[in-house]
C-alpha atoms as a PDB file:
ATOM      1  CA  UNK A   1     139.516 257.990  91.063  1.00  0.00           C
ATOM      2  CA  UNK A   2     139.483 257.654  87.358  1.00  0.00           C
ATOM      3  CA  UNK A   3     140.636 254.415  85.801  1.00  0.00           C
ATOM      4  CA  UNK A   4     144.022 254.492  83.690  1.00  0.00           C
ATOM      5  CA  UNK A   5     143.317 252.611  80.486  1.00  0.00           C
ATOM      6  CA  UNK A   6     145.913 250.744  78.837  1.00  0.00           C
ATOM      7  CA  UNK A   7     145.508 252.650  75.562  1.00  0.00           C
ATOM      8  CA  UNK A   8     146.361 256.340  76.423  1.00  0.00           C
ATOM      9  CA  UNK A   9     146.611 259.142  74.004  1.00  0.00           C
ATOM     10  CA  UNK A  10     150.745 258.726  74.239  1.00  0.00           C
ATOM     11  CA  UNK A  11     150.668 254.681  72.970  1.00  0.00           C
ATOM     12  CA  UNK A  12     148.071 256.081  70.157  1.00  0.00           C
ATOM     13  CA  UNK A  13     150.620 258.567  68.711  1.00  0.00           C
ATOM     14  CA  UNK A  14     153.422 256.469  69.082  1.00  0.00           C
ATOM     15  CA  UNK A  15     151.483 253.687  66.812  1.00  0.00           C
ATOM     16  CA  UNK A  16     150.632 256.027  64.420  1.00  0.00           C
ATOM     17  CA  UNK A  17     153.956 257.310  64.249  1.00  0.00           C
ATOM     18  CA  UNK A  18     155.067 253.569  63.474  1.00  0.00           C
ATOM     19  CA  UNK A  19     152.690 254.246  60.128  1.00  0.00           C
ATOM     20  CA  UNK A  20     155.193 254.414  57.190  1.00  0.00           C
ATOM     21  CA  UNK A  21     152.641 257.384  56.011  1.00  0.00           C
ATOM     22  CA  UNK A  22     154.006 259.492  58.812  1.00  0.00           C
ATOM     23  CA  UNK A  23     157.657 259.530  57.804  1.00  0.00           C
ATOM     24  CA  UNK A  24     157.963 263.588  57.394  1.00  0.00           C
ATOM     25  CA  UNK A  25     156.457 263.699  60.663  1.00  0.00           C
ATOM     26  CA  UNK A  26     159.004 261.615  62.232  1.00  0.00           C
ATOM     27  CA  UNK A  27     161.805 263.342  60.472  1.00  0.00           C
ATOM     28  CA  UNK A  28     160.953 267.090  61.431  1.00  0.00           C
ATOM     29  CA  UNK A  29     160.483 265.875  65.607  1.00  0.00           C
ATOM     30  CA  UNK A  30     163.712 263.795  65.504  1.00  0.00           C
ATOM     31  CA  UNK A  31     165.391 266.898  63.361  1.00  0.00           C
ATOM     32  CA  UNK A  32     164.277 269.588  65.940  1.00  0.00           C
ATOM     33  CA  UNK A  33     165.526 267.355  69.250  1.00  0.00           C
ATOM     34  CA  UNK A  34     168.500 267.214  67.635  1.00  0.00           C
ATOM     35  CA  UNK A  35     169.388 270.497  66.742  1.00  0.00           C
ATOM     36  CA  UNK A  36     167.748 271.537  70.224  1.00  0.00           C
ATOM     37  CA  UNK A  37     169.541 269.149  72.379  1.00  0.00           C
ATOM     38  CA  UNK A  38     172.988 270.471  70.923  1.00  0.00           C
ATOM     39  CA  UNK A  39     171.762 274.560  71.716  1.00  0.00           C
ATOM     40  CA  UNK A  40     173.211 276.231  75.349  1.00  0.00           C
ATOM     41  CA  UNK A  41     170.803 276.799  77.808  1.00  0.00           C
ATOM     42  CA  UNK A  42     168.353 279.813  77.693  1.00  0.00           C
ATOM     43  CA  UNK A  43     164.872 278.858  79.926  1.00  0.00           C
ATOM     44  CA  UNK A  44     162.790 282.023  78.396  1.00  0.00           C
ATOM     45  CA  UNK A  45     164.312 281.387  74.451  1.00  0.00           C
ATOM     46  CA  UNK A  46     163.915 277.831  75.190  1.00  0.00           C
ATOM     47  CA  UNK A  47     160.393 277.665  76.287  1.00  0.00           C
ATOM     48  CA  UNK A  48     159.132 279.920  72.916  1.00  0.00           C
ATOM     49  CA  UNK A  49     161.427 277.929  71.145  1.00  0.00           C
ATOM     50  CA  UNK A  50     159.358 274.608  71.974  1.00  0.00           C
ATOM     51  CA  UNK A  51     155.941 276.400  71.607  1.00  0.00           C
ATOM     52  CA  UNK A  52     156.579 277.623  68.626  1.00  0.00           C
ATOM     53  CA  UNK A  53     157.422 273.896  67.352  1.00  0.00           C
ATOM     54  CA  UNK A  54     154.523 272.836  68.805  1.00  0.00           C
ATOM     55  CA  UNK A  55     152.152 275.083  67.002  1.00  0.00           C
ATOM     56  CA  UNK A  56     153.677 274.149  63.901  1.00  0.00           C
ATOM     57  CA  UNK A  57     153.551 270.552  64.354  1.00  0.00           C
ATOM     58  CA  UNK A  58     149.533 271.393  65.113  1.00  0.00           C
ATOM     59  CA  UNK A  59     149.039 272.731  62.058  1.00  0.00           C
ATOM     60  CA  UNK A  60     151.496 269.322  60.431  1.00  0.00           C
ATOM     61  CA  UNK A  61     148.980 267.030  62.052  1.00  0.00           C
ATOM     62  CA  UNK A  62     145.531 268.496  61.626  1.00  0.00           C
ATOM     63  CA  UNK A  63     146.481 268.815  57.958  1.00  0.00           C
ATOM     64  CA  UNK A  64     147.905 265.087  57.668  1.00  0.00           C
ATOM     65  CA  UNK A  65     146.210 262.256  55.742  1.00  0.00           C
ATOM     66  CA  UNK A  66     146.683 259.691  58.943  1.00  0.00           C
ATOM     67  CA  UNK A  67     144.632 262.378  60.728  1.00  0.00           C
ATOM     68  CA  UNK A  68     142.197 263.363  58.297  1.00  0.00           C
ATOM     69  CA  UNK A  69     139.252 261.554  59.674  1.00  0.00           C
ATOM     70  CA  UNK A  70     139.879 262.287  63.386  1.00  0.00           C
ATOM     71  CA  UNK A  71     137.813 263.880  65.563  1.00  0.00           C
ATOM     72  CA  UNK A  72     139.053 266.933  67.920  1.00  0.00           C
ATOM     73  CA  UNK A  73     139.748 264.753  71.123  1.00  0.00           C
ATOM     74  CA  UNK A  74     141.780 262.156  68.527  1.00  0.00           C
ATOM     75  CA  UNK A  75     143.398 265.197  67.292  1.00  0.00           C
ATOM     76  CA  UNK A  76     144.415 266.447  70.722  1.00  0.00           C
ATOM     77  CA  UNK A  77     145.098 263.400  72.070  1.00  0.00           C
ATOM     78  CA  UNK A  78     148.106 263.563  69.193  1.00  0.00           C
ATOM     79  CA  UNK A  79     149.097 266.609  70.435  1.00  0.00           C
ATOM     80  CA  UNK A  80     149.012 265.492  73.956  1.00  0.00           C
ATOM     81  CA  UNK A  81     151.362 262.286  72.915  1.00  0.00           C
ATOM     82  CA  UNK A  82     153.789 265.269  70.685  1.00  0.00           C
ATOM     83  CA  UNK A  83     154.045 267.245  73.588  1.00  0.00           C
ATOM     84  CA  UNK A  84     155.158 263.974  75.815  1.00  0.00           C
ATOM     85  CA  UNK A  85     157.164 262.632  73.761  1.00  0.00           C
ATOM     86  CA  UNK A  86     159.407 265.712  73.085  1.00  0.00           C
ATOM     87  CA  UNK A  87     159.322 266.409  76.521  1.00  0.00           C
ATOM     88  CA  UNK A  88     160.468 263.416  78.200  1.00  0.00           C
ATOM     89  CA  UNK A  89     163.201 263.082  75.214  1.00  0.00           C
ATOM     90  CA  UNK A  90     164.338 266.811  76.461  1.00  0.00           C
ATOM     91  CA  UNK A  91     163.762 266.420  79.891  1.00  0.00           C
ATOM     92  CA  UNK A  92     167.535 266.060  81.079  1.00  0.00           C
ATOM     93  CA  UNK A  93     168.259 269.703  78.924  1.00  0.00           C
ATOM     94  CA  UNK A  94     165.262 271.650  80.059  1.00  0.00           C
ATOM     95  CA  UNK A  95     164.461 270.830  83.421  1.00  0.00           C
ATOM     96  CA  UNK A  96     166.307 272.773  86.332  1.00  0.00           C
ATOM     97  CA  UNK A  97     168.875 273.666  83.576  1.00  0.00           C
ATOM     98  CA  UNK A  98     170.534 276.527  85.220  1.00  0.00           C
ATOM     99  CA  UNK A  99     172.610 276.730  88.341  1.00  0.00           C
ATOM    100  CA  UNK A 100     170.326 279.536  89.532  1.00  0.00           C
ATOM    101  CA  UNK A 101     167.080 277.202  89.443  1.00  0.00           C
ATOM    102  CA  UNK A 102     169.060 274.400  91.180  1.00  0.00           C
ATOM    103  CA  UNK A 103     170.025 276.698  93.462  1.00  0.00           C
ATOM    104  CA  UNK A 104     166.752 278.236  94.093  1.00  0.00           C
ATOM    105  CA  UNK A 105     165.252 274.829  94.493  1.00  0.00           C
ATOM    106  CA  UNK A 106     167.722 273.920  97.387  1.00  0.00           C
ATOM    107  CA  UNK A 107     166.744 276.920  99.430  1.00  0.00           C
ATOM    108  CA  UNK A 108     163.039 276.537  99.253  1.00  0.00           C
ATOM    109  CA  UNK A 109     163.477 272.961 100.337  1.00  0.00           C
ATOM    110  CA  UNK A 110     165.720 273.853 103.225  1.00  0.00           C
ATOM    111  CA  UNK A 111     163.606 276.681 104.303  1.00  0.00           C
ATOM    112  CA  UNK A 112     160.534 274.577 104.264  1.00  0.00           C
ATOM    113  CA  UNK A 113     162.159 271.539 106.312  1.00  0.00           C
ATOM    114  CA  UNK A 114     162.612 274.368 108.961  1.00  0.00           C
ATOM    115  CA  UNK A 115     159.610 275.318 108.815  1.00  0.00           C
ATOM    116  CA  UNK A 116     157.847 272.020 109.346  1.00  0.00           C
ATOM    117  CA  UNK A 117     159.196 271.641 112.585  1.00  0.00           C
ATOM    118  CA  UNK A 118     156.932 273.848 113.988  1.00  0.00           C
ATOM    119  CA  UNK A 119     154.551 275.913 111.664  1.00  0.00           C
ATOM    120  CA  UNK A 120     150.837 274.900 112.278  1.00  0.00           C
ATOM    121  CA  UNK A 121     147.486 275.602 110.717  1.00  0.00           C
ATOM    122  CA  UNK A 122     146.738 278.322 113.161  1.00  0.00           C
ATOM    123  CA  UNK A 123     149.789 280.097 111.965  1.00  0.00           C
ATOM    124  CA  UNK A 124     148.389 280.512 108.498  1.00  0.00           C
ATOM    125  CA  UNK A 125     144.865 281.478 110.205  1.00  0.00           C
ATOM    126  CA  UNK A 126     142.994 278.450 109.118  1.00  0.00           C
ATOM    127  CA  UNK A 127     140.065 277.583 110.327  1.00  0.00           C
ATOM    128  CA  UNK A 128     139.294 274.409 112.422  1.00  0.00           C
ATOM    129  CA  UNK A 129     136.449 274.067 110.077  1.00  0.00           C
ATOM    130  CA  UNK A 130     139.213 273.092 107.322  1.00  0.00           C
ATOM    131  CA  UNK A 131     141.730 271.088 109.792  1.00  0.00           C
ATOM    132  CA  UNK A 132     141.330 267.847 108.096  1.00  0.00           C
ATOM    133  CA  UNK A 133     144.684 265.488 108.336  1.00  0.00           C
ATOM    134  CA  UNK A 134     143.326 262.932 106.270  1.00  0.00           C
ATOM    135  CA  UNK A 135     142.226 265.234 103.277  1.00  0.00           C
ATOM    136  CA  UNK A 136     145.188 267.344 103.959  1.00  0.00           C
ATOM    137  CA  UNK A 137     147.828 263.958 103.626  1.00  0.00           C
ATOM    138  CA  UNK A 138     145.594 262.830 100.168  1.00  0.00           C
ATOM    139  CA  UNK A 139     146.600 266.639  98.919  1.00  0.00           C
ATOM    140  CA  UNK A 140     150.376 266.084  99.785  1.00  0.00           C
ATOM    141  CA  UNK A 141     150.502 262.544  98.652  1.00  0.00           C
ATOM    142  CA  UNK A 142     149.420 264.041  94.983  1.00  0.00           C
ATOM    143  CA  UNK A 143     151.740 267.129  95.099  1.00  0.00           C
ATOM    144  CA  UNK A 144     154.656 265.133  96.112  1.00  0.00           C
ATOM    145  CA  UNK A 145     154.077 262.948  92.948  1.00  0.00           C
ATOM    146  CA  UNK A 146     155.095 265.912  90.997  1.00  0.00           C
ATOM    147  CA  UNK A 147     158.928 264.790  90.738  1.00  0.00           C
ATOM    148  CA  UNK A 148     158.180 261.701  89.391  1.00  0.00           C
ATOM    149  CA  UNK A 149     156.871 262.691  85.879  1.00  0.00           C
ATOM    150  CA  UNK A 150     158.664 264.079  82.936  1.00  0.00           C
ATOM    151  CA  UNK A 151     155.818 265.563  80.611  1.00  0.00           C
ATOM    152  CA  UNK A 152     154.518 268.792  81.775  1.00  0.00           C
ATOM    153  CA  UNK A 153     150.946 267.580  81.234  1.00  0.00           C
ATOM    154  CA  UNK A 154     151.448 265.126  84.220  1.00  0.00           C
ATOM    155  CA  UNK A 155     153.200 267.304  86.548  1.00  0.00           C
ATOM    156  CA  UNK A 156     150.169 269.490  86.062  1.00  0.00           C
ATOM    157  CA  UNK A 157     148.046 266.564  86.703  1.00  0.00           C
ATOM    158  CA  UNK A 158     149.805 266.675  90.127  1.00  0.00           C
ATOM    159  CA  UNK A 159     148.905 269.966  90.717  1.00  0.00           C
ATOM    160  CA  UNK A 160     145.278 269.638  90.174  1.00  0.00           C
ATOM    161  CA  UNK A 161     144.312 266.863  92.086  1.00  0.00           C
ATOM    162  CA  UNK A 162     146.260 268.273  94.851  1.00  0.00           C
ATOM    163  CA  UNK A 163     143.980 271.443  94.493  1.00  0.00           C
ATOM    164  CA  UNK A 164     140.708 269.116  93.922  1.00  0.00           C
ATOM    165  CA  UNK A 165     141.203 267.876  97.178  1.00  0.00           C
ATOM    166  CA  UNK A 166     141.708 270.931  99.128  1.00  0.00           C
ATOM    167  CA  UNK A 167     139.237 272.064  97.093  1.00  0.00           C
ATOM    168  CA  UNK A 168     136.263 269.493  98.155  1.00  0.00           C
ATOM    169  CA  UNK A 169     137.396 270.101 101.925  1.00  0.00           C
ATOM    170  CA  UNK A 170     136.271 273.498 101.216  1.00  0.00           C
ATOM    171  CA  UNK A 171     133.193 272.796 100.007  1.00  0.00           C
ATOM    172  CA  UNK A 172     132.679 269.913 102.257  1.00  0.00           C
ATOM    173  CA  UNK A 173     133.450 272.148 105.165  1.00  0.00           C
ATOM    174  CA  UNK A 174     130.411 274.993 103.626  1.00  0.00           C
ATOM    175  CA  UNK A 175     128.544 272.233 103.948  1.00  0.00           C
ATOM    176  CA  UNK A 176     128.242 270.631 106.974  1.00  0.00           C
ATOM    177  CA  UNK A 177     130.136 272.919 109.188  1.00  0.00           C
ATOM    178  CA  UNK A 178     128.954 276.907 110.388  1.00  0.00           C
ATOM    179  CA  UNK A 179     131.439 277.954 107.796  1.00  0.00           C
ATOM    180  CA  UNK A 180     131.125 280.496 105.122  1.00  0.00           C
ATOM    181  CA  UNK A 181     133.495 280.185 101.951  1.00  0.00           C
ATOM    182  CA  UNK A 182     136.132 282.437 101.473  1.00  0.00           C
ATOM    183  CA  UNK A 183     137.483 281.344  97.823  1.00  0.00           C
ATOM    184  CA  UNK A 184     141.068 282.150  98.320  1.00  0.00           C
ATOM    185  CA  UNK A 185     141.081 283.332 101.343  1.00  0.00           C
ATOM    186  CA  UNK A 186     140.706 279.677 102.615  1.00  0.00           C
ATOM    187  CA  UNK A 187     142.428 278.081  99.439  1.00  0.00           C
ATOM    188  CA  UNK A 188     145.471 279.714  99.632  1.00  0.00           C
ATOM    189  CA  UNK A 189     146.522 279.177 102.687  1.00  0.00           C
ATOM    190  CA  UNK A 190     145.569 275.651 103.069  1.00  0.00           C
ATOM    191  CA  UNK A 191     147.416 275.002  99.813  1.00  0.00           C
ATOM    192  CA  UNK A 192     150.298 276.584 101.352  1.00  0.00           C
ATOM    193  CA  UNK A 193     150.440 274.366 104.386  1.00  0.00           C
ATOM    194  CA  UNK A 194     149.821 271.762 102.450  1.00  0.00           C
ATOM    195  CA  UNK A 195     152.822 272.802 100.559  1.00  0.00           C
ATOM    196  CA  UNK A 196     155.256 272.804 103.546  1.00  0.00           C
ATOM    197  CA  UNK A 197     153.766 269.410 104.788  1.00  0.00           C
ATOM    198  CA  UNK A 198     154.375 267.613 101.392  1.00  0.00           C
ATOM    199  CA  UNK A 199     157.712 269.949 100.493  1.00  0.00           C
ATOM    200  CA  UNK A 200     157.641 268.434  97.001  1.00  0.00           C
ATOM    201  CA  UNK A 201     161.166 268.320  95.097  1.00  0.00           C
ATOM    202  CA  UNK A 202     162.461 270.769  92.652  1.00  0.00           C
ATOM    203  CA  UNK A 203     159.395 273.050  93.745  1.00  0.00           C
ATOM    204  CA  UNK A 204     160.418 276.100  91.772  1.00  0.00           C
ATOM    205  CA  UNK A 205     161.866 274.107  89.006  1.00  0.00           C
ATOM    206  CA  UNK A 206     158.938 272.068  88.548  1.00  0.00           C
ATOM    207  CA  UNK A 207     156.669 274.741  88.026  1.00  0.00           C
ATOM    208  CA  UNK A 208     158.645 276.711  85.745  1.00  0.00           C
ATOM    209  CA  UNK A 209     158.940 273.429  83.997  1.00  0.00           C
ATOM    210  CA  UNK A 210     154.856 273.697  83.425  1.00  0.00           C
ATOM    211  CA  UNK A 211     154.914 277.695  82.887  1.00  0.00           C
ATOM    212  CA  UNK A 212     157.372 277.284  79.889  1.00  0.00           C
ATOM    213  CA  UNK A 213     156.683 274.076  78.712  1.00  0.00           C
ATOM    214  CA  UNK A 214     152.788 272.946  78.552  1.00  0.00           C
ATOM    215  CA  UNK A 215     151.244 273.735  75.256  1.00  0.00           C
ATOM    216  CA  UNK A 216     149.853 277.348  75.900  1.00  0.00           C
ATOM    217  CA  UNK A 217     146.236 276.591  75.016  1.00  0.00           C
ATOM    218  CA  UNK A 218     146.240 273.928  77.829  1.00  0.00           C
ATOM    219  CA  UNK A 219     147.058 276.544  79.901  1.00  0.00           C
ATOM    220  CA  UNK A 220     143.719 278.075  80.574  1.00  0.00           C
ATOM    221  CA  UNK A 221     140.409 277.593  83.041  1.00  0.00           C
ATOM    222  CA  UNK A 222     140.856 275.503  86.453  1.00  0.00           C
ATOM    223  CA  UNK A 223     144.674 274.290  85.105  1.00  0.00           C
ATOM    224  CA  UNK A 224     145.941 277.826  85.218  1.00  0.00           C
ATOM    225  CA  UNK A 225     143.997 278.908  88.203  1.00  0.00           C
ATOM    226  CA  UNK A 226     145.688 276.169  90.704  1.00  0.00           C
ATOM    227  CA  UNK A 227     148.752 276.717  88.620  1.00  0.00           C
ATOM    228  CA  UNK A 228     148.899 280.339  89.702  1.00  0.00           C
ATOM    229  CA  UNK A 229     147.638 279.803  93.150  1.00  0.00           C
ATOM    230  CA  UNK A 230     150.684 277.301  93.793  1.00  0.00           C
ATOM    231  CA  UNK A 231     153.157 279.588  92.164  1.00  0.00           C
ATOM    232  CA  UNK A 232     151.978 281.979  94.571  1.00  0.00           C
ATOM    233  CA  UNK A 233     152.266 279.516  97.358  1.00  0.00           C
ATOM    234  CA  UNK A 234     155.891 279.566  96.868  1.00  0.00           C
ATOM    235  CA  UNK A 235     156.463 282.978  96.436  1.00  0.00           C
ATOM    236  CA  UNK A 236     154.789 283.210  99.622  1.00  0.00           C
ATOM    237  CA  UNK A 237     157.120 280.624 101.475  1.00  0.00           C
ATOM    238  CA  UNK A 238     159.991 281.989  99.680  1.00  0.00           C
ATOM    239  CA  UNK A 239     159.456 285.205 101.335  1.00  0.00           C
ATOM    240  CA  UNK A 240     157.857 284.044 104.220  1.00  0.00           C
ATOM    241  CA  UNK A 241     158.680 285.818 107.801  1.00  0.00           C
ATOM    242  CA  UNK A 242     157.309 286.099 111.383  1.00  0.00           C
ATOM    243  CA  UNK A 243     155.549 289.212 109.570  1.00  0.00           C
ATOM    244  CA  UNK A 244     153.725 286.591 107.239  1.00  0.00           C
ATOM    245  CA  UNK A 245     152.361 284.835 109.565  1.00  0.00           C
ATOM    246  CA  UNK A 246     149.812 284.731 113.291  1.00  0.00           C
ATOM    247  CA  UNK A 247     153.145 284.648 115.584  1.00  0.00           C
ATOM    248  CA  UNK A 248     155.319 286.515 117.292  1.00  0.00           C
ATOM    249  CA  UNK A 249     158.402 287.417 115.849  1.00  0.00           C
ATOM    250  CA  UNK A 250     160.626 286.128 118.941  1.00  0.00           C
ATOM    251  CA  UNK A 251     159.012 282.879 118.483  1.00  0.00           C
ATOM    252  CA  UNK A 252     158.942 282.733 114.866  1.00  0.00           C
ATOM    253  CA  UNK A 253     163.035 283.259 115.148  1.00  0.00           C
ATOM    254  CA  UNK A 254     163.643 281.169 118.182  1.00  0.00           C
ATOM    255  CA  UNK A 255     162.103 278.207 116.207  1.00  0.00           C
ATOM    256  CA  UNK A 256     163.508 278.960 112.888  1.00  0.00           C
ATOM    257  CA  UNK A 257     167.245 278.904 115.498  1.00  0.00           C
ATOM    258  CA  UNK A 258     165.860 275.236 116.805  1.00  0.00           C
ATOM    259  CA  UNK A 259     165.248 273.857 113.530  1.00  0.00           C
ATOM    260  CA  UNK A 260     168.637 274.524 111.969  1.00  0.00           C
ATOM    261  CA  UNK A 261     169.921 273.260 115.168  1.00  0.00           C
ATOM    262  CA  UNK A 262     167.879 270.085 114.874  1.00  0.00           C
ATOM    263  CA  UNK A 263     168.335 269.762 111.165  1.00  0.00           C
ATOM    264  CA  UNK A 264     171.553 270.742 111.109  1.00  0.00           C
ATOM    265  CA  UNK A 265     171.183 273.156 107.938  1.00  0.00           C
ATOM    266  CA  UNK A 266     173.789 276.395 108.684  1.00  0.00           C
ATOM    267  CA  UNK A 267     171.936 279.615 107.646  1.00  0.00           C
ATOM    268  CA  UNK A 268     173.971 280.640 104.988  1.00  0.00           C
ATOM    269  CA  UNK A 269     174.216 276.821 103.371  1.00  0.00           C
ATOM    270  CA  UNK A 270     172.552 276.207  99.900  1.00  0.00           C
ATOM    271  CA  UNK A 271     172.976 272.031  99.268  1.00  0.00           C
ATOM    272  CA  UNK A 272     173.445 271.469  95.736  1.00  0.00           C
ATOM    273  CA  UNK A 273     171.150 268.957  94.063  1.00  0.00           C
ATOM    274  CA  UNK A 274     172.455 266.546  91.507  1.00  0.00           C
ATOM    275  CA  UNK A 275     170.862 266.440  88.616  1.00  0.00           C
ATOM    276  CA  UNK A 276     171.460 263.034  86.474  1.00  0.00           C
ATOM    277  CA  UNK A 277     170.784 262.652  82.712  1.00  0.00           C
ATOM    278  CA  UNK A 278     168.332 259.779  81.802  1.00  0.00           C
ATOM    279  CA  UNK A 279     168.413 257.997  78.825  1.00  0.00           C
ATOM    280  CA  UNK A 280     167.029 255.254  77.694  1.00  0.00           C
ATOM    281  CA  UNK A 281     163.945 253.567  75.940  1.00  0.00           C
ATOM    282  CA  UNK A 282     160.929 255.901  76.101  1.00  0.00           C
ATOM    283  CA  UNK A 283     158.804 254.544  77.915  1.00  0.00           C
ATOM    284  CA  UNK A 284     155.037 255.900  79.235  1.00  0.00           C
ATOM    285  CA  UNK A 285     154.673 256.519  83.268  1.00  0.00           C
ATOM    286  CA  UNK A 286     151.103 256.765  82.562  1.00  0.00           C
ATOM    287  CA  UNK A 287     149.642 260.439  84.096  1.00  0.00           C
ATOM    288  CA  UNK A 288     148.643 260.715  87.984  1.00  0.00           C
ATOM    289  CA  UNK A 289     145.088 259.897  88.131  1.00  0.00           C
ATOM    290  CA  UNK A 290     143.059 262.551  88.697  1.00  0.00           C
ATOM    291  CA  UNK A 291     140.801 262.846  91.129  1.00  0.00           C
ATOM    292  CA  UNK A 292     136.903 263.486  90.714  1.00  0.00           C
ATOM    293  CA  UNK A 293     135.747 265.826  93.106  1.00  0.00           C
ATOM    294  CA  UNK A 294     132.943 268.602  93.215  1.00  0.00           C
ATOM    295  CA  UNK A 295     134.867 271.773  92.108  1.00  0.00           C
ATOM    296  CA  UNK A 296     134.120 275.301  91.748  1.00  0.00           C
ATOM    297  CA  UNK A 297     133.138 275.919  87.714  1.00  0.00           C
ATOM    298  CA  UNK A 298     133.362 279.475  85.814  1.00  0.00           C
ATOM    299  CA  UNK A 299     136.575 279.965  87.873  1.00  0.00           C
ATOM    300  CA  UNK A 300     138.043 283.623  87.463  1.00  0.00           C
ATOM    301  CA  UNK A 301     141.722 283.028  86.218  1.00  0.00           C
ATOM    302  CA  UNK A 302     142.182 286.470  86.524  1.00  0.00           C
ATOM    303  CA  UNK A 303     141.221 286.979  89.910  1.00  0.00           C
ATOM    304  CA  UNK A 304     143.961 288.354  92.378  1.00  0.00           C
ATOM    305  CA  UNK A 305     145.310 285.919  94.662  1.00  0.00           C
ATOM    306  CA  UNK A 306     148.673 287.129  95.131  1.00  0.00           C
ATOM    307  CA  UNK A 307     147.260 289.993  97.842  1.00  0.00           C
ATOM    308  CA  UNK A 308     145.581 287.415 100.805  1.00  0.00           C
ATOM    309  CA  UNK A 309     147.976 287.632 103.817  1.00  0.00           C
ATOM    310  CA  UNK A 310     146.968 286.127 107.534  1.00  0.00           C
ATOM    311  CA  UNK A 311     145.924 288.624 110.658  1.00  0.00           C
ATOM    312  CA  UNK A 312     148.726 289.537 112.610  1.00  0.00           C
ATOM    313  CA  UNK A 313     148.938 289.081 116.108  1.00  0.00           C
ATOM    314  CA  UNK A 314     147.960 292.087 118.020  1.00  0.00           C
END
């Protein structure tokens, strides 16, 4: 695990934005949460909306005398602290902001408490090889940290050290087990049990959060790969069947019957999730550690991951 320092790239920009040289800085971030915190709702206008400030307040800083002498990390570091800071300031008006992603959230959550009564790995055709509980509970414990951050930077954190982990089981299992890799034919579906095991809150709205929200360029290499591979681990759940999966489709519904029964969720229910406004000092959570693991390098963004679906029972 990497060690959090207390000086991180969010306390830098807020001291520099203490500098009395940085006024017109100050004034055009405060100006455009303002004027955005008083505009209705609109996810898709919103999310260009913020990139485009974003980009513009690159271009402010990189040409700014308090950054003149800074190298490209200092730089981005700035841009990291930007992107915080307007973030968690807009959190309350961009996150989950419609009743259709509140509502969307509820039913993944319900349907994934049913299915963690009784879905297990052999459903999803994993292989022993890759049964590890221990690595498998590290990977949930970092995905279910996703709710607790406001910055899309950290979230994303979240999401990559889950994948790290499942990631190094992988390789770990190549290794010294008679297993061949499958990429992700093996990733995918692990991440997607480990998914329903950790059932992190706000699923959907979290990662539409990132989608719309992280600074586009950040949004490239192994980020966007276990982005897209989670964001097709919930399109998969969200669709999810006794078709989907190695079981029989009497069984599949017979259990899906027993865990409404048991968790008392009626079929046609969608729980509505309160959403409370925080304000308050800004203050830094600090980022999830990541976690340093052996990973795959040169990693195809590209690649199609959306296609991999378990045998079916004969």
């Amino acid at each position: 695990m990497e060690t959090v320092t207390h000086s991180s790239p969010f306390d830098s920009f807020l001291d520099r934005m203490r500098n009395p040289a940085s006024l017109d800085l100050v004034r055009s971030i405060k100006s455009f949460i303002v004027s955005f915190s008083y505009t209705a709702s609109n996810p898709e206008t919103d999310g260009k909306r913020i990139q485009e400030f974003f980009q513009t307040m690159e271009d402010a800083i990189r040409d700014h005398s308090l950054w003149a002498s800074s190298s490209d990390d200092e730089t981005d570091n700035a841009l990291e602290g930007l992107e915080k800071y307007v973030m968690t300031k807009l959190h309350s008006r961009t996150f989950a902001s419609t009743p259709e992603d509140v509502k969307i959230d509820a039913e993944i959550s319900e349907k994934i408490s049913l299915l963690q009564t009784f879905l297990r790995p052999q459903h999803l055709d994993i292989s022993s090889a890759l049964q590890n509980e221990a690595a498998w509970l590290l990977a949930e414990k970092e995905l279910k940290k996703i709710n607790a951050f406001k910055a899309p930077r950290e979230k994303l954190l979240c999401i990559i050290n889950c994948s790290r982990v499942i990631n190094n089981l992988l390789l770990n299992a190549s290794i010294s087990e008679d297993h061949v890799p499958g990429g992700a034919d093996d990733f995918l579906p692990v991440l997607i049990y480990v998914t329903i095991k950790a059932n992190p809150p706000q699923l959907h709205s979290n990662l539409k959060f990132i989608q719309l929200y992280r600074r586009q360029s950040k949004l490239v290499s192994e980020a966007a790969y276990y982005l897209t591979n989670l964001v097709s681990a919930k399109s998969f759940i969200v669709d999810l069947n006794a078709k989907s999966l190695s079981i029989e489709e009497s069984e599949f519904m017979e259990s899906m019957e027993a865990a409404r029964l048991v968790n008392r969720v009626p079929q046609e229910t969608v729980t509505t999730i309160n959403k409370r406004s925080i304000f308050g000092k800004l203050m830094d959570p600090g980022p999830s550690t990541p976690v340093h693991v052996k990973t795959q390098t040169n990693v195809n963004v590209d690649q199609t991951i959306l296609t991999w679906k378990p045998k079916l029972v004969n």
